[in-house]
Protein backbone atom coordinates (compact mmCIF):
# COMPACT_ATOMS: atom_id res chain seq x y z
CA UNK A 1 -31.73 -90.19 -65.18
CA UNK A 2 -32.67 -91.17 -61.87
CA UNK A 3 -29.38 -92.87 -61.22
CA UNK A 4 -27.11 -89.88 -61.75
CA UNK A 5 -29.69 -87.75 -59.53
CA UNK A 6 -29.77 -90.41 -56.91
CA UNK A 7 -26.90 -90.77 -54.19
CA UNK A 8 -26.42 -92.71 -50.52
CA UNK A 9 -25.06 -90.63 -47.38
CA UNK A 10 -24.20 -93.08 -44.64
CA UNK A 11 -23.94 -91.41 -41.21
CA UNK A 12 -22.26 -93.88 -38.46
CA UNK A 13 -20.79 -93.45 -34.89
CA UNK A 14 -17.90 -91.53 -35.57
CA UNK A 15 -17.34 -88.02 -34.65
CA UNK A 16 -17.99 -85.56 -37.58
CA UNK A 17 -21.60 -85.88 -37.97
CA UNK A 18 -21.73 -82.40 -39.40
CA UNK A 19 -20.11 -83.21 -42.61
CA UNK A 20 -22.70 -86.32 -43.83
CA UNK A 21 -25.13 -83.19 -42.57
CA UNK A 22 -23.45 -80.65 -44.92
CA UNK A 23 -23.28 -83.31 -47.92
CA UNK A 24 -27.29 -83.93 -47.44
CA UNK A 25 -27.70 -79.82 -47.57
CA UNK A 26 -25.45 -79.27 -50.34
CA UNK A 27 -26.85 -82.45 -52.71
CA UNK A 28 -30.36 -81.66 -51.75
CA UNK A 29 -30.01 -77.94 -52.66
CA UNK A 30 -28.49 -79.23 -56.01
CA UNK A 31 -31.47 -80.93 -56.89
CA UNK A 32 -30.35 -84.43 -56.15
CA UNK A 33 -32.44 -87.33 -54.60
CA UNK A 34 -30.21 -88.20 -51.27
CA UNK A 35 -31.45 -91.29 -49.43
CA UNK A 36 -29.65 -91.08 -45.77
CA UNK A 37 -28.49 -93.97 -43.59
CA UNK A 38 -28.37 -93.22 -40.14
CA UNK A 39 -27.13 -95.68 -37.38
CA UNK A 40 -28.04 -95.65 -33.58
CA UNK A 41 -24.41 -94.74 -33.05
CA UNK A 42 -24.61 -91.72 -34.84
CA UNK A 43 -27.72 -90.11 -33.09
CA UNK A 44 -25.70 -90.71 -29.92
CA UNK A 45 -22.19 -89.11 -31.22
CA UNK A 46 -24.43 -86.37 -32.87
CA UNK A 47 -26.27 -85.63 -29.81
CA UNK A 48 -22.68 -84.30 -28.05
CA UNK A 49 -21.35 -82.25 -31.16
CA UNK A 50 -24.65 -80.66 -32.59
CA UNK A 51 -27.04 -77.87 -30.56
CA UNK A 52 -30.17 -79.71 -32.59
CA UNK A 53 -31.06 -82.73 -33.33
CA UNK A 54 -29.60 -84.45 -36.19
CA UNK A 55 -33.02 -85.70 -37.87
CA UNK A 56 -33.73 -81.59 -37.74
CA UNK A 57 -30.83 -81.02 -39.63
CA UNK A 58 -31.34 -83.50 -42.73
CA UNK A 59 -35.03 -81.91 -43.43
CA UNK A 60 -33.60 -82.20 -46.94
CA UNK A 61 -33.00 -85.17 -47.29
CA UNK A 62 -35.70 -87.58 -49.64
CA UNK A 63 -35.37 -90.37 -47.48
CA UNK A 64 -33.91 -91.46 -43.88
CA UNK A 65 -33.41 -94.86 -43.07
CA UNK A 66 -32.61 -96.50 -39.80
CA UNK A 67 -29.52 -99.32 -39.47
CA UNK A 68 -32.30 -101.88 -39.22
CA UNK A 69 -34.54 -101.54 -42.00
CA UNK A 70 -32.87 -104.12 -44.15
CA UNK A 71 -35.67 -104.51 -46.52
CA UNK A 72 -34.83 -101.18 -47.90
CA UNK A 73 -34.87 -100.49 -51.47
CA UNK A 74 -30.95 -99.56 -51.18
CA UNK A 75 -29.89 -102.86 -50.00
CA UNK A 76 -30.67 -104.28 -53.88
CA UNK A 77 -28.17 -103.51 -56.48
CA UNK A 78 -31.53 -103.14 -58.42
CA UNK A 79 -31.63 -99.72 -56.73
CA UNK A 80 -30.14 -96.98 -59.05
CA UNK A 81 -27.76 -95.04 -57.65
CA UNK A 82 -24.59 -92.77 -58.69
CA UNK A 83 -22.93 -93.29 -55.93
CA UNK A 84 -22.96 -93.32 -51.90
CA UNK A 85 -20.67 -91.33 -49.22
CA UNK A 86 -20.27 -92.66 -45.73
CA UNK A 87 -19.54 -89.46 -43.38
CA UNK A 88 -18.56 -90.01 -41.09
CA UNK A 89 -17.16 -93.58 -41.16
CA UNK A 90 -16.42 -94.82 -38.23
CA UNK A 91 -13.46 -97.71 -37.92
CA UNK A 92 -16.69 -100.72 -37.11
CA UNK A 93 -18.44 -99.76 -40.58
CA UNK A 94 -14.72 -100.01 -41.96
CA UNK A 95 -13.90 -102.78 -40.61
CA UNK A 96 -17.66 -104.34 -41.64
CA UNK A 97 -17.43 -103.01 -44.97
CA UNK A 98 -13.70 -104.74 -45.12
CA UNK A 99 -14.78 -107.87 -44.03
CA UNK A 100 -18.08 -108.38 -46.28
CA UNK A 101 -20.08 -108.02 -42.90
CA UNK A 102 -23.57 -106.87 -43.28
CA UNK A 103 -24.15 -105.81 -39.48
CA UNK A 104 -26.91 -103.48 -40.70
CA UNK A 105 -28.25 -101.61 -43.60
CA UNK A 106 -25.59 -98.74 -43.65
CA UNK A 107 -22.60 -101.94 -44.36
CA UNK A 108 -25.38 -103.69 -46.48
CA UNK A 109 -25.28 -100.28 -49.50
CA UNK A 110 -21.86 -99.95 -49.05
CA UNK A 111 -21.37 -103.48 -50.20
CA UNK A 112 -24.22 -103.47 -52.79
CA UNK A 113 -21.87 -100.45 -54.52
CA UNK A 114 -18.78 -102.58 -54.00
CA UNK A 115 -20.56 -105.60 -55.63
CA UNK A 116 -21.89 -102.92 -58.22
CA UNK A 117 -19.17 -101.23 -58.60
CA UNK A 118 -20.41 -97.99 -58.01
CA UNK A 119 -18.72 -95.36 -56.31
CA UNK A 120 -17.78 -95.84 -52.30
CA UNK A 121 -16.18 -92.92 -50.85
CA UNK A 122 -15.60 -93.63 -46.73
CA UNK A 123 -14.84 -90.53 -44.96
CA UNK A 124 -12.45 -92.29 -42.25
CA UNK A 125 -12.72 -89.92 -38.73
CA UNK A 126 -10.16 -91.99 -36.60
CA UNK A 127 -6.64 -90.76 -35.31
CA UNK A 128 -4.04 -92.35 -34.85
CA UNK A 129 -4.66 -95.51 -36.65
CA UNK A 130 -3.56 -98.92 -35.85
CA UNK A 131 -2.29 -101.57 -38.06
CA UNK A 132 -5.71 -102.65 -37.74
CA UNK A 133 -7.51 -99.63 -39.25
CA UNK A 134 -4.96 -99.51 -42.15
CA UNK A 135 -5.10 -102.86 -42.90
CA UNK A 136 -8.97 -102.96 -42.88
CA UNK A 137 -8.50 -99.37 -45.15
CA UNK A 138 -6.33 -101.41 -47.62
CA UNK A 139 -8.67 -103.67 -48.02
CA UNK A 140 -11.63 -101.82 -48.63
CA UNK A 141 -9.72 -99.69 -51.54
CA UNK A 142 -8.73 -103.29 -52.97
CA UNK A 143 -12.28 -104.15 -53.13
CA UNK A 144 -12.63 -100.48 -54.94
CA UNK A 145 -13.92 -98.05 -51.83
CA UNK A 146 -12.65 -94.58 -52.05
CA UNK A 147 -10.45 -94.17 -48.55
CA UNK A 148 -10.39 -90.35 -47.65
CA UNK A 149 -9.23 -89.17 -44.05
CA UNK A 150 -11.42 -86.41 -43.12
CA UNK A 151 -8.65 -83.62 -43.08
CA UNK A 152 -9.23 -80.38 -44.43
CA UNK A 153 -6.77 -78.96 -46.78
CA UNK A 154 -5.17 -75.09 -45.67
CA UNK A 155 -3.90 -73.74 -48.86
CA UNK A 156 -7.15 -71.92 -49.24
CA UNK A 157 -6.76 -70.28 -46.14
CA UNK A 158 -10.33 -71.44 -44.45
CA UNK A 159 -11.16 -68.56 -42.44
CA UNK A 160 -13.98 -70.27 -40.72
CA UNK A 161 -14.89 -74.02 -39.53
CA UNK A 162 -17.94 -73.87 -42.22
CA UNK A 163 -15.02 -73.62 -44.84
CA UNK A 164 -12.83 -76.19 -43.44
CA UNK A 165 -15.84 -78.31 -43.50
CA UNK A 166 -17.12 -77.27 -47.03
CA UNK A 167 -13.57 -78.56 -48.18
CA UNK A 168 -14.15 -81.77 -47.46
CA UNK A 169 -17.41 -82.14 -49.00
CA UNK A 170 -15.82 -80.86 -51.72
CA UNK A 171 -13.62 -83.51 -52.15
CA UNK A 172 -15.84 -86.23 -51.25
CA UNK A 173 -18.13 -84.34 -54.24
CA UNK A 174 -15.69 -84.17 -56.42
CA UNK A 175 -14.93 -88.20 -55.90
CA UNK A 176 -18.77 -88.84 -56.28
CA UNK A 177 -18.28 -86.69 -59.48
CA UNK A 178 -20.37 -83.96 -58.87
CA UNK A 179 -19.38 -80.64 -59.74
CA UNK A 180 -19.25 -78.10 -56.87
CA UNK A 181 -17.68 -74.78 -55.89
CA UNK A 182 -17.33 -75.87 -52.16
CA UNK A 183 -13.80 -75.87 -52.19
CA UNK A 184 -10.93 -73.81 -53.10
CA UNK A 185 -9.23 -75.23 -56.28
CA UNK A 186 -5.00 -74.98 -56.24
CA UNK A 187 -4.04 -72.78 -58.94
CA UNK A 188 -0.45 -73.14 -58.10
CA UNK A 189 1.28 -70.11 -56.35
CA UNK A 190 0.13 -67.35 -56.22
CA UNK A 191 2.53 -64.20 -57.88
CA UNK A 192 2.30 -61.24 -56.08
């Protein structure tokens, strides 16, 4: 039980903080245990895009770990989990991830659900891309990571940023395998 109640939200550097925010609200209200990774980076990039400060904004969360604390239960493939999220993901915790680089804790669980294979969804927040980036993204989806630009879908005609933002966490829900009504399913055309 506790692994299917039990997912990872990595936060790095990139910009888009708000949408590893939104998945923390959204699984938390849902009754599921999220355990948050949160690197230096991301306080910093969080700091310019948010009016509060990010630690005030994942009061839901069960657990938030710094990029340091690599004696965290999460670094084990011992630790239970149903899957982990990385949203933002910046292009260095793509290219770590790619590389087998544990630079900190938030590469460290990302690998330890490679290794396990247990779901990886990275939340890529980078445009344009070099050869670099989509090298490192082939990569990472060889070694079974979920690659998902962050780019919201219009056929549901958002009519706020909230939505626009909701459907992406849908998706990135719907890869994790949770069931959500965040998004806007297609239906096909509509017939009016």
């Amino acid at each position: 039980m506790e692994r299917r109640r039990r997912i990872v939200i990595g936060i790095s550097g990139a910009s888009g903080a708000i949408y590893g925010i939104r998945l923390v609200e959204y699984l938390s209200r849902s009754g599921f245990e999220t355990h948050v990774i949160m690197t230096k980076a991301a306080q910093k990039t969080a700091k310019y895009e948010l009016d509060t400060r990010i630690e005030d904004d994942l009061q839901g969360a069960y657990r938030i770990y710094g990029e340091d604390e690599l004696e965290a239960p999460l670094s084990s493939g011992s630790f239970q989990t149903m899957g982990m999220a990385i949203a933002p993901c910046s292009m260095k915790t793509l290219s770590a991830i790619s590389h087998g680089f544990e630079i900190n804790l938030l590469a460290r669980a990302a690998l330890v659900h490679l290794k396990e294979r247990r779901p990886l969804v990275l939340l890529i927040r980078e445009s344009p891309l070099s050869t670099l980036h989509i090298e490192n993204m082939l990569r990472a989806s060889s070694a079974g990571a979920i690659i998902m630009p962050a780019s919201p879908g219009f056929y549901g005609r958002p009519r706020s940023i909230s939505e626009l933002i909701d459907g992406v966490v849908g998706r990135v829900l719907d890869l994790l395998g949770i069931e959500n009504e965040l998004t806007r399913r297609w239906m096909g055309p509509s017939v009016e």
